[in-house]
Protein backbone atom coordinates (compact mmCIF):
# COMPACT_ATOMS: atom_id res chain seq x y z
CA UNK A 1 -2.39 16.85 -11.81
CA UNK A 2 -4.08 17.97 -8.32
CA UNK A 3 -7.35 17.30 -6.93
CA UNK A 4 -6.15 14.22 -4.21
CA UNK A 5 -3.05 13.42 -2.25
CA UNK A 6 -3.84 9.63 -3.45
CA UNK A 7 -3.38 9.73 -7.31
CA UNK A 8 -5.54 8.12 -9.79
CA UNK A 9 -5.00 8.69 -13.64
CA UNK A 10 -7.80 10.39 -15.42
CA UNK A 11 -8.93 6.92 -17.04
CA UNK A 12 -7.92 3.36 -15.57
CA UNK A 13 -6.29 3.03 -12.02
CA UNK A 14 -3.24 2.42 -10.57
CA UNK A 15 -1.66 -1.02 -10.08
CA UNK A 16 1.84 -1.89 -9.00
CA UNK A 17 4.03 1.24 -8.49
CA UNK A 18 7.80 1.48 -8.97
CA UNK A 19 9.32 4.52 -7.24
CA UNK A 20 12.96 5.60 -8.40
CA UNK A 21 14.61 9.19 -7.01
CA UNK A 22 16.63 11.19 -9.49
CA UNK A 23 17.97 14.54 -8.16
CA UNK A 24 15.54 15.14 -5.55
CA UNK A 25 12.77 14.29 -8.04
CA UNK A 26 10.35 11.31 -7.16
CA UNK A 27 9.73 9.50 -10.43
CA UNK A 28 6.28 7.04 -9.90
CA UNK A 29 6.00 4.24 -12.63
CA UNK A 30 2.90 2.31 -12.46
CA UNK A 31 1.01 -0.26 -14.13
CA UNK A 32 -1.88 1.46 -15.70
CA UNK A 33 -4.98 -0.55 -15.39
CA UNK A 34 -7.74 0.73 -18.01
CA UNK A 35 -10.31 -1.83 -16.90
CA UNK A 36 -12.01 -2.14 -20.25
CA UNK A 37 -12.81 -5.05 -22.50
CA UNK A 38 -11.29 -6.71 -24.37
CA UNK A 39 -8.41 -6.43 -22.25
CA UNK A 40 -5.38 -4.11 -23.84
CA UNK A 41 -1.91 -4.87 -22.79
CA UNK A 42 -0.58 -3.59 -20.00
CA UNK A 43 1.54 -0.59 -19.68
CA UNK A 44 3.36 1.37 -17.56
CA UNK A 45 2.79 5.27 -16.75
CA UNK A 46 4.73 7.81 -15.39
CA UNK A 47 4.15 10.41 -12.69
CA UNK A 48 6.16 12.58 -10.91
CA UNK A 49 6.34 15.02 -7.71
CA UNK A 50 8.58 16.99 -5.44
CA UNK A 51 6.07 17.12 -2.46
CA UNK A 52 4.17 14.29 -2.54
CA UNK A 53 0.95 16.04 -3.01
CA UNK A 54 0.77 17.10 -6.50
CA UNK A 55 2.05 15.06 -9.82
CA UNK A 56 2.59 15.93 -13.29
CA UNK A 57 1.22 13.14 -15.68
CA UNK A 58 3.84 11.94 -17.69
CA UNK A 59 1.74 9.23 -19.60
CA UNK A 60 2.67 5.86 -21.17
CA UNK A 61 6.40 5.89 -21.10
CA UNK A 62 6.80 2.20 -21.90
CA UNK A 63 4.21 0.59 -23.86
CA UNK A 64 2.67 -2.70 -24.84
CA UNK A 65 4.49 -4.39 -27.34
CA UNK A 66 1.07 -5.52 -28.62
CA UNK A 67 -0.90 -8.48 -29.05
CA UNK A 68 2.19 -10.91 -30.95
CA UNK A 69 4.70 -9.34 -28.32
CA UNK A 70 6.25 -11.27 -25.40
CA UNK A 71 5.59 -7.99 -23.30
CA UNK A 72 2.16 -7.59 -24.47
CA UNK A 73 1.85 -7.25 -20.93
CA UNK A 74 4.44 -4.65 -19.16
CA UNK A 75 4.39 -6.14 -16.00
CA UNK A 76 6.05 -5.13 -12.29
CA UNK A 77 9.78 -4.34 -12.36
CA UNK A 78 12.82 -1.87 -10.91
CA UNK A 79 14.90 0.91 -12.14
CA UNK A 80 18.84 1.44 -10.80
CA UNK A 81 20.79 4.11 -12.34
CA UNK A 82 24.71 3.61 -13.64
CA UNK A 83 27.29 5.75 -15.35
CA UNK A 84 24.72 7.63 -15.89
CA UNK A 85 22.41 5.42 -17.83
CA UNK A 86 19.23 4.11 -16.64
CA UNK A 87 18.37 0.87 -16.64
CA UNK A 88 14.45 -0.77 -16.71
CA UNK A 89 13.30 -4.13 -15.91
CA UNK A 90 10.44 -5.71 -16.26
CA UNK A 91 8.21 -8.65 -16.46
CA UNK A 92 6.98 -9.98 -20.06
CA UNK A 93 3.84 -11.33 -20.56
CA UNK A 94 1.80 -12.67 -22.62
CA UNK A 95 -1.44 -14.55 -22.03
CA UNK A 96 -1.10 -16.38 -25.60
CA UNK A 97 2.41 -17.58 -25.07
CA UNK A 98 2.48 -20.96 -23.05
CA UNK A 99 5.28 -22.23 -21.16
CA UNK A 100 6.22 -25.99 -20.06
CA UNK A 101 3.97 -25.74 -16.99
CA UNK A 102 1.28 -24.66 -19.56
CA UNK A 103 0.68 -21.20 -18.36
CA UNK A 104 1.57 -17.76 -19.71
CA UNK A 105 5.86 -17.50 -19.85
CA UNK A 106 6.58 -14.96 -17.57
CA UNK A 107 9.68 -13.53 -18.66
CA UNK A 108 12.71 -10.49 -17.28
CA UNK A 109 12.71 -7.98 -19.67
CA UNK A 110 15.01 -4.77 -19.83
CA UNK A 111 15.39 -1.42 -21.41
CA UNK A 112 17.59 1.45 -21.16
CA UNK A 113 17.83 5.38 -21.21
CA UNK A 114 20.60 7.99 -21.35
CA UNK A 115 19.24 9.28 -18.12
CA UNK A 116 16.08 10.47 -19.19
CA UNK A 117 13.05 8.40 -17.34
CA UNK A 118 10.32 9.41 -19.86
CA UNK A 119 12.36 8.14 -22.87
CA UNK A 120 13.05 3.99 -23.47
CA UNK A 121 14.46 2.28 -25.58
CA UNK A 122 13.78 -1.72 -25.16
CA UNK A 123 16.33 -4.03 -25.28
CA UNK A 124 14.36 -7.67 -26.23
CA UNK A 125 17.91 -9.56 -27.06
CA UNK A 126 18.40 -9.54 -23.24
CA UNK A 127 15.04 -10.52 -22.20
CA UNK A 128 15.64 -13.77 -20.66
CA UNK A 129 12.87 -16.75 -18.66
CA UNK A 130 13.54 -18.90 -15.43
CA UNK A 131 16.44 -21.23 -15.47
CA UNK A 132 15.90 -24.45 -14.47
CA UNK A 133 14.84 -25.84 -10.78
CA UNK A 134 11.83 -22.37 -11.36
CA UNK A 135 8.50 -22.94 -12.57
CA UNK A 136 8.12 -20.51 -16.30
CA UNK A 137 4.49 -19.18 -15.52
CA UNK A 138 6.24 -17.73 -11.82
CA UNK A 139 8.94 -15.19 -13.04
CA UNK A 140 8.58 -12.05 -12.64
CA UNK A 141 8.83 -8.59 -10.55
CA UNK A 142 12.67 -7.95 -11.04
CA UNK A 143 14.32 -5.92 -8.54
CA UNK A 144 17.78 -4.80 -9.16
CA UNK A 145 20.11 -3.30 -6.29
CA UNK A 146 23.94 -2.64 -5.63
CA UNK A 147 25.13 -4.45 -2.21
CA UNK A 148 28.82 -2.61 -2.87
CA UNK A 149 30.01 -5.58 -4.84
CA UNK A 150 27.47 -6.98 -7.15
CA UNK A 151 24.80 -5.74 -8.90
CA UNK A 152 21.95 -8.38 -6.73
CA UNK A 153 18.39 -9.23 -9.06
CA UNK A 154 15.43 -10.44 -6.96
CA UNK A 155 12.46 -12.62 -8.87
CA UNK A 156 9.30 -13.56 -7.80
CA UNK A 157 9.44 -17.36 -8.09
CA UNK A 158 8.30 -20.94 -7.52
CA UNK A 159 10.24 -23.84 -7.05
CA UNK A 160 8.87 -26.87 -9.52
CA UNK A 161 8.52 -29.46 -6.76
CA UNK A 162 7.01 -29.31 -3.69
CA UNK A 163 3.44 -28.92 -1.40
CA UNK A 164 2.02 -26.34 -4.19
CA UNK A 165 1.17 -23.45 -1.57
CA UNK A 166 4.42 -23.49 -0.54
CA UNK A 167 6.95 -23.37 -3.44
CA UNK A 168 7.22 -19.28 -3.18
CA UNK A 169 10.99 -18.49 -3.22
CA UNK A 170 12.70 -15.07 -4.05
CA UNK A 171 15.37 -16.48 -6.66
CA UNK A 172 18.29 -14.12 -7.25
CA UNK A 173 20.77 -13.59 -9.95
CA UNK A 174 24.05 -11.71 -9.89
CA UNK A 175 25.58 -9.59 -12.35
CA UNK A 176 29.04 -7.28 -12.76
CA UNK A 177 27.85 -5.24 -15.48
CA UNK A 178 23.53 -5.36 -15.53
CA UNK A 179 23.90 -6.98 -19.20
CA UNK A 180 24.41 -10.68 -18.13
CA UNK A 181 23.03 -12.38 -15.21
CA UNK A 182 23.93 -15.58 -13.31
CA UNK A 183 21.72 -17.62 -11.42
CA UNK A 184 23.05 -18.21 -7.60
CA UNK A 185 21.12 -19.53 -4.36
CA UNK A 186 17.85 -17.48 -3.64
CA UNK A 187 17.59 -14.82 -1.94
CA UNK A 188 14.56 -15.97 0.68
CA UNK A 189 13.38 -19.43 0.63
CA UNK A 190 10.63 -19.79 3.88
CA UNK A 191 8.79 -22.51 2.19
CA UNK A 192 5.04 -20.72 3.27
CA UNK A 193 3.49 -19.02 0.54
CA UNK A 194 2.07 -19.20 -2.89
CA UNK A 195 5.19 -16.44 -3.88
CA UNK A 196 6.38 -13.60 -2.84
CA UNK A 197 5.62 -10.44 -5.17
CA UNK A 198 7.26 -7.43 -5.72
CA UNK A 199 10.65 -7.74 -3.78
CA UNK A 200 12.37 -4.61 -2.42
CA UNK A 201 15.50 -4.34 -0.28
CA UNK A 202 17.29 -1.14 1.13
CA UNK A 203 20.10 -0.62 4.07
CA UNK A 204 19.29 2.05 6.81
CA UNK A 205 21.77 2.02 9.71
CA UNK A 206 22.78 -1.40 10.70
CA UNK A 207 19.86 -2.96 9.61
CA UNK A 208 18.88 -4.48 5.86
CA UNK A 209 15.02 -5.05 5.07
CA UNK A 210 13.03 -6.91 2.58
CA UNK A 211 9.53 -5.93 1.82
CA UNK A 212 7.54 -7.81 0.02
CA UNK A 213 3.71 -8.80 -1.06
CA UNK A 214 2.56 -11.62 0.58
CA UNK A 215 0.34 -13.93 -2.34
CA UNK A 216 -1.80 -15.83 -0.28
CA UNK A 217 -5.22 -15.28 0.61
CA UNK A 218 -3.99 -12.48 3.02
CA UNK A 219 -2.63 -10.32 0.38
CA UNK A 220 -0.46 -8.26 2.67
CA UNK A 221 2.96 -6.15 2.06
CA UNK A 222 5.38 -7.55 4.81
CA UNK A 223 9.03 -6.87 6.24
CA UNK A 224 11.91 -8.89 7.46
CA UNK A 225 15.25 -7.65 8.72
CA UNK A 226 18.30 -8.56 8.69
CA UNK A 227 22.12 -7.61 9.65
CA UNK A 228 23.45 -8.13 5.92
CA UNK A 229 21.93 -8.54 2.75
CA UNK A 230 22.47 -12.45 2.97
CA UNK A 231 19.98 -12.98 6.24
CA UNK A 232 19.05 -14.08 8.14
CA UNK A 233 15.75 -12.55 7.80
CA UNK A 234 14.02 -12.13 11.00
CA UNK A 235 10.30 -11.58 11.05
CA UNK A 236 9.22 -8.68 13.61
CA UNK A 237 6.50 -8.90 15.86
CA UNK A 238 4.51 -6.31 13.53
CA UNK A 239 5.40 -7.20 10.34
CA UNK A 240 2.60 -5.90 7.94
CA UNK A 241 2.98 -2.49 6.74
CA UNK A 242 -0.67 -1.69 6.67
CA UNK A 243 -4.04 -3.69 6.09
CA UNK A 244 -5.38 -6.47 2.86
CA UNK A 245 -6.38 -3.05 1.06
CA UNK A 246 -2.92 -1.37 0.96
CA UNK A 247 -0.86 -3.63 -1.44
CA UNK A 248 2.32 -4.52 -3.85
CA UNK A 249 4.20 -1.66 -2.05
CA UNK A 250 8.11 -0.85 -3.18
CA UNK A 251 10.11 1.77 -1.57
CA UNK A 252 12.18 4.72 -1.93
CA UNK A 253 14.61 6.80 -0.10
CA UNK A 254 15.09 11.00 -0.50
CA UNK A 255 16.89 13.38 2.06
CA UNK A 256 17.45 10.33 4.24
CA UNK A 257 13.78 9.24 4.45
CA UNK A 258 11.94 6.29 3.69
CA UNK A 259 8.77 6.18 1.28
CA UNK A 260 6.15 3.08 1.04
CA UNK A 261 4.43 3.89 -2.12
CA UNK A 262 1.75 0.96 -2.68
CA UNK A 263 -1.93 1.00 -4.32
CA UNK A 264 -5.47 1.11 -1.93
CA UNK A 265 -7.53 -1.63 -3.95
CA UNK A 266 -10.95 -0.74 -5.04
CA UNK A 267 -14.27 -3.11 -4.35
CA UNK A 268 -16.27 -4.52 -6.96
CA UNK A 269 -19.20 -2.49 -7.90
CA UNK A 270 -17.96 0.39 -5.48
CA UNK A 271 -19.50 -1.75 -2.78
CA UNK A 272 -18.09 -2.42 0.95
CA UNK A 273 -19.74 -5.50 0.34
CA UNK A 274 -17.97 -6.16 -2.75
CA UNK A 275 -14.94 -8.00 -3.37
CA UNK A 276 -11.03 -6.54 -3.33
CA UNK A 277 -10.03 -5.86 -6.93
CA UNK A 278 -6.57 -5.53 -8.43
CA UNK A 279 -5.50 -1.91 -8.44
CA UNK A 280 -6.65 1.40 -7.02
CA UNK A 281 -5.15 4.81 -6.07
CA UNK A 282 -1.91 5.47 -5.50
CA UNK A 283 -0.67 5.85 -1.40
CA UNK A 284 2.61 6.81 0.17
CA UNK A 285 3.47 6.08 3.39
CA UNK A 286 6.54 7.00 5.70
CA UNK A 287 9.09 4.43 6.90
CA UNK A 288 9.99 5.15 10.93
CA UNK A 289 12.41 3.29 12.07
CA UNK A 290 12.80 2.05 15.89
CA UNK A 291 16.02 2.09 17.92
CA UNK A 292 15.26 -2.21 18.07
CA UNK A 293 15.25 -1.79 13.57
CA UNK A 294 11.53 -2.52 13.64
CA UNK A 295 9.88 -0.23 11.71
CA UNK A 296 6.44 1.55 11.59
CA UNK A 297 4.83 3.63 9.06
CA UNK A 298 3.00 7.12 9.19
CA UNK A 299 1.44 9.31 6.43
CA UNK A 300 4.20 11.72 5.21
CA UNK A 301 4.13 15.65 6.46
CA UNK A 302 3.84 16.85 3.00
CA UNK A 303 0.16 14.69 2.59
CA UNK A 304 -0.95 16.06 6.59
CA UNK A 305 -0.02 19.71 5.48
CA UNK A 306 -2.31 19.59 2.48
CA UNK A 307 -4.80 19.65 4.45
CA UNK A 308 -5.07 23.18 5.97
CA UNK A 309 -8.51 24.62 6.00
CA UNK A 310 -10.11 24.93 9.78
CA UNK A 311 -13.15 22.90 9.90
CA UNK A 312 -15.38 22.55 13.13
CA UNK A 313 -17.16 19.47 13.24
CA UNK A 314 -19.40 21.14 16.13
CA UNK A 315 -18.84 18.17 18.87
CA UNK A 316 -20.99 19.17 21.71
CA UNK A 317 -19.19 17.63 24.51
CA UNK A 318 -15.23 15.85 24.08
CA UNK A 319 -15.55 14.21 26.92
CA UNK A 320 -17.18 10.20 27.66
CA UNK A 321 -18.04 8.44 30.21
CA UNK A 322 -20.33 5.25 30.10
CA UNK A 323 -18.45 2.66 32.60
CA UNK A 324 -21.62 0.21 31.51
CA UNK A 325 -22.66 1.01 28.28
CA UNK A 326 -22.03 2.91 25.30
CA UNK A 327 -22.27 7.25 24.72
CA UNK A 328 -21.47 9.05 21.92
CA UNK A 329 -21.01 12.53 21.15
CA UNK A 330 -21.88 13.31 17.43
CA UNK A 331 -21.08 17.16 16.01
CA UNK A 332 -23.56 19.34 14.31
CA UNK A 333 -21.50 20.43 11.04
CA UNK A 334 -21.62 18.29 7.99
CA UNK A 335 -18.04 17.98 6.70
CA UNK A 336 -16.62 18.02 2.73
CA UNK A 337 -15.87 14.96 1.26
CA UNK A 338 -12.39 15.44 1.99
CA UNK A 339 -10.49 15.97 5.69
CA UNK A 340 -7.96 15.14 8.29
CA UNK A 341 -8.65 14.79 11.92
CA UNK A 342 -6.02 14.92 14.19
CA UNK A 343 -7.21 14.06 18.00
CA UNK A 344 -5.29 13.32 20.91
CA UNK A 345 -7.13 10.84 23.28
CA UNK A 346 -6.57 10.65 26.72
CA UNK A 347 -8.10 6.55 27.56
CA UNK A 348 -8.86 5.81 31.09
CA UNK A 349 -8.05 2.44 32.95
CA UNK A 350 -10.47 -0.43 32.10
CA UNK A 351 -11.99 1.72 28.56
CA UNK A 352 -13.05 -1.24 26.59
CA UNK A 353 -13.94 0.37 23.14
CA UNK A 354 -13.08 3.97 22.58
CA UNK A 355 -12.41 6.15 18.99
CA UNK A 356 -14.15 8.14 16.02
CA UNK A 357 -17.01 7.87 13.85
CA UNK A 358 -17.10 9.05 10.20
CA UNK A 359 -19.12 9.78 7.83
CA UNK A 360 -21.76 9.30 10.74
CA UNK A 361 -25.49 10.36 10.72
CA UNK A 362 -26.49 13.15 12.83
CA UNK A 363 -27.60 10.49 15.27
CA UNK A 364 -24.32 8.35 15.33
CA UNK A 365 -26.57 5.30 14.27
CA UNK A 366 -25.12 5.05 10.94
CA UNK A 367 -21.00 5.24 10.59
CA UNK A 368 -17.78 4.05 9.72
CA UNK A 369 -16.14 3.36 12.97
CA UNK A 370 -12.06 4.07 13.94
CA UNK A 371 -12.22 1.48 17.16
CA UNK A 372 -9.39 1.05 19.48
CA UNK A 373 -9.54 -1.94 21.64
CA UNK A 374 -6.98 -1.68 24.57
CA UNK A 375 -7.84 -5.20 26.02
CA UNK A 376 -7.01 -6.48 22.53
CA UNK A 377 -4.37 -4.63 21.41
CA UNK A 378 -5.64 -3.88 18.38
CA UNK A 379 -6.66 -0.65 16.16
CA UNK A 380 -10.04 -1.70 13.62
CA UNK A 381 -12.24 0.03 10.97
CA UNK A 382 -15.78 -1.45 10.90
CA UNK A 383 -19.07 -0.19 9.78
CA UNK A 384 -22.30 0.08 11.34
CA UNK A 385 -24.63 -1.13 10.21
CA UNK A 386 -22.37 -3.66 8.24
CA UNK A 387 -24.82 -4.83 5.55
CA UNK A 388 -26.74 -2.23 2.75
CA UNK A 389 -29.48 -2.72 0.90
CA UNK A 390 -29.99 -0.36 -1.94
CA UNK A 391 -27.91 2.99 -2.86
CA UNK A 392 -26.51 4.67 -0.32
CA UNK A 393 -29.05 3.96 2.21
CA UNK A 394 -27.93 1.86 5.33
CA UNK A 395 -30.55 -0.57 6.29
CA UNK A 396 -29.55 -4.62 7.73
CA UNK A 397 -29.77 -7.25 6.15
CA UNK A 398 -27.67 -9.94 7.65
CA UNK A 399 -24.50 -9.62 9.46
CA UNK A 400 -21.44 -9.76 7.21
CA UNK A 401 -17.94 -9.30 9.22
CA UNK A 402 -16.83 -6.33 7.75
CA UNK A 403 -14.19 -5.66 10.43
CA UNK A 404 -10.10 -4.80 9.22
CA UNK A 405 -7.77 -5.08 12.07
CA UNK A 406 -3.98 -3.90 12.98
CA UNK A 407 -2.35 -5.48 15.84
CA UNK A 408 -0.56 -2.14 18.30
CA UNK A 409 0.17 -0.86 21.84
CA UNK A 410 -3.17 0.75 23.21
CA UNK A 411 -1.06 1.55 26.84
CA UNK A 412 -3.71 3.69 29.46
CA UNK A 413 -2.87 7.31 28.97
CA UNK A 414 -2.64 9.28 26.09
CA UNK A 415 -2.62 8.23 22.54
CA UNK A 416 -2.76 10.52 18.92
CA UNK A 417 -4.94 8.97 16.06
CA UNK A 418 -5.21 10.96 12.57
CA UNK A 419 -7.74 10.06 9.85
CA UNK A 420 -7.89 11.05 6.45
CA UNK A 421 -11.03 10.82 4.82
CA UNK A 422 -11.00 11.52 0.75
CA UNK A 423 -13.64 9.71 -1.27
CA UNK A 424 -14.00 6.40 -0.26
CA UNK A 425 -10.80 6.49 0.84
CA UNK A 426 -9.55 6.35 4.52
CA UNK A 427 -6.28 6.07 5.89
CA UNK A 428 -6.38 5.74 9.83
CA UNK A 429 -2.78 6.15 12.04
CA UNK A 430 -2.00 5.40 15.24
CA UNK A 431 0.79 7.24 17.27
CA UNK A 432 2.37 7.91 13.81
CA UNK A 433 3.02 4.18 13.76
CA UNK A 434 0.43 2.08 12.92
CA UNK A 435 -1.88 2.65 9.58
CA UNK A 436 -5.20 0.95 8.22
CA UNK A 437 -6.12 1.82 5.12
CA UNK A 438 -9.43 1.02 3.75
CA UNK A 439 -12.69 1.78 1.35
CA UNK A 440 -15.47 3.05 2.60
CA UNK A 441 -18.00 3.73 -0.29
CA UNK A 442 -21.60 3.58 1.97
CA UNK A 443 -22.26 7.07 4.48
CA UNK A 444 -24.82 7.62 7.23
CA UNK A 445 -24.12 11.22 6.47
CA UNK A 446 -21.32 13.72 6.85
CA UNK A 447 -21.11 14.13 10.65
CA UNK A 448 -17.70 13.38 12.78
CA UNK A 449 -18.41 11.51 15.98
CA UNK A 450 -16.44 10.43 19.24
CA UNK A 451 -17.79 7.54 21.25
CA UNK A 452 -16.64 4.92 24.15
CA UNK A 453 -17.71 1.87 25.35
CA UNK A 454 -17.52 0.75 28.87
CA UNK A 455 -15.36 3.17 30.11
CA UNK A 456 -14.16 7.04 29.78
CA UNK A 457 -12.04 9.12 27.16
CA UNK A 458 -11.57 12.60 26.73
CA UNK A 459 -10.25 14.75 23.62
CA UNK A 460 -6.84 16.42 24.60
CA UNK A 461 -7.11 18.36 21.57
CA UNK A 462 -8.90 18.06 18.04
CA UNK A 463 -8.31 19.46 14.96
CA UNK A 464 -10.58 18.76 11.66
CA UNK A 465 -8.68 19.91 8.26
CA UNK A 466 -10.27 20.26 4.89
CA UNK A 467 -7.80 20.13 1.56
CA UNK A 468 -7.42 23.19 -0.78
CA UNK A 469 -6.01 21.61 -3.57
CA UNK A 470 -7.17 22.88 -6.44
């Protein structure tokens, strides 16, 4: 299936994607959200690709178990490979099925294959629900690793007692043989949030991490580090992978790199106005990892080299300087609705505001806007105006902050920011280091734009790349 480096099925969208690597092969199971009423239940789907790029639809490789089911809903899980079997967890649930607390029983399920990921076979007689000291309705997102002496499982969880924001705890259970688990001190216990989705942990160098999916109302995937598998975790001075719209990401590792593979959430009503839904399209990111063990994250090679058409976007000058004010230069050529730019910015001392606009009118007046902000050290997508009334036609009404932010290092000198624009889709990176992703679903027009504020920039180089996929 081609068409988009960020994958979306033909019906439904993606949700919650579990990566697993089998002989070079990337194999993407996802929760496949249809988005129709009355609800079905939830199952996961299959993709898989060698370059990141294109994917071959595997389909509904482990269903429902239907309406009477525990797993009516198929919920977030892992997959760990030994003596040569596969093994598949999961989270059971279903809505109907009430649990001491009095909400749905969220339950670890498991399944098994003789090394073949499209083919299951479910194993209920080892599905098993939250020992005690856990709240039932909190149990769920299994992740299963090897630390070179146990098999280690991770659970989203809440403690039973507590301030009720704050009872979020990764629980963890130990096992010799992935048939039986025992219950043993959790994992991560900071007493902040609401829980902690979608645990993943991998080893690279010295250095362990955790990544997780914050649930609180920040909705962000986050890091810590540590020096062994049993913490401490240490939280990094950057320590969101990417923005509120880039979410429940897990990770992989092939050839000695590091994928993020999460979901960019949709809007209701396909409206910047409208609020973040669950689920989206399907986005992979690149782990880099500092000589400190921080890490940042870029857009993979394989995504930046699918984009290899020569576009000029016409620019008539690459070069700014307003040291009171505001200039802009906007190019004459209207671009597809998918591209890459790739610009090297040289800032000058004391540049307050400087970056791109896309999807600008020919006059610059309408845009989304790529904004670095030296003085505040941050990188932000915004939209001007930020209010619509009415189609696609940008108009104000009102001011609604519309502004998504990434903290970085905006150092005087010279600074490389890509930009992928596909759909309403836009992924914006920073010194392959920093990425926002975002929706944008209004457009002033087609036009590419550079502009500053207060200050000078010039364009090193520029290069504008439309996809061929077919």
């Amino acid at each position: 299936m081609t068409g988009s480096t960020f994958f979306r099925p033909d019906t439904g969208w993606v949700g919650d994607v579990i990566p697993f690597e089998k002989d070079g092969l990337l194999w993407l199971f996802y929760l496949h959200d249809a988005r129709i009423e009355p609800k079905p239940g939830m199952p996961w789907r299959l993709v898989s690709t060698t370059d990141l790029v294109t994917f071959t639809d595997h389909g509904e490789v482990l269903p429902s178990g239907g309406p009477d089911a525990e797993d009516f809903n198929v919920y977030t899980g892992g997959v760990v490979e030994s003596g040569g079997s596969l093994h598949l967890f999961s989270t059971a649930q279903n809505p109907w099925r009430l649990g001491p607390d009095g909400r749905p029983l969220q339950l670890v399920a498991h399944a098994t294959s003789e090394g073949n990921p499209t083919r299951w076979t479910k194993r209920p007689e080892l599905t098993f629900g939250a020992p005690a000291g856990y709240e039932t309705g909190d149990w769920r997102d299994p992740y299963v690793f090897w630390d070179g002496h146990l098999w280690r499982m991770l659970v989203a969880a809440r403690h039973v007692d507590g301030p009720d924001r704050r009872r979020g705890v990764t629980a963890q259970l130990v096992s010799a043989d992935l048939m039986s688990w025992e219950p043993v001190d959790p994992f991560w216990d900071p007493h902040r949030y609401v829980t902690h989705e979608c645990p993943d942990v991998f080893s690279w160098g010295e250095w362990w991490y955790l990544v997780y999916s914050e649930f609180s109302d920040a909705f962000a995937t986050r890091y810590r580090m540590a020096r062994s598998p049993d913490g401490p975790w240490l939280a990094p001075e950057r320590d969101a992978l990417d923005t509120r719209a880039f979410y429940a990401a897990k990770t992989v590792a092939r050839d000695g790199r590091r994928f993020a593979i999460g979901w960019i959430a949709t809007r209701e009503g396909a409206r910047d106005e409208g609020a973040w839904e669950w689920a989206g399209t399907m986005s992979v990111l690149e782990a880099v990892q500092h000589p400190d063990g921080t890490l940042g994250f870029r857009l993979p090679e394989e995504v930046l080299d699918a984009y290899d058409e020569v576009l000029d976007p016409g620019l008539p000058t690459r070069s700014l300087d307003a040291p009171h004010g505001y200039a802009a230069s906007i190019g004459a050529s209207s671009l597809p609705d998918a591209y890459l730019v790739t610009a090297e910015l040289d800032i000058a001392d004391g540049a307050s505001e400087i970056g791109l606009l896309v999807r600008s009118s020919a006059d610059g007046d309408a845009a989304g806007v790529v904004r670095l902000e030296p003085h505040r050290g941050r990188m932000v997508f915004d939209r001007w105006p930020r209010t619509r009334t009415g189609g696609e036609q940008w108009q104000f009404s009102g001011d609604v902050p519309f502004e998504h932010e990434r903290p970085c290092t905006l150092e005087i000198g010279r600074h490389l920011l890509r930009v992928v624009v596909d759909g309403d889709i836009l992924v914006c990176v920073l010194d392959d280091d920093v990425v926002l992703s975002t929706r944008l679903y209004a457009r002033g027009g087609d036009h590419l734009g550079l502009f500053v504020s207060d200050g000078a920039v010039r364009v090193e180089s520029l290069d504008v790349r439309g996809r061929s996929l077919a």
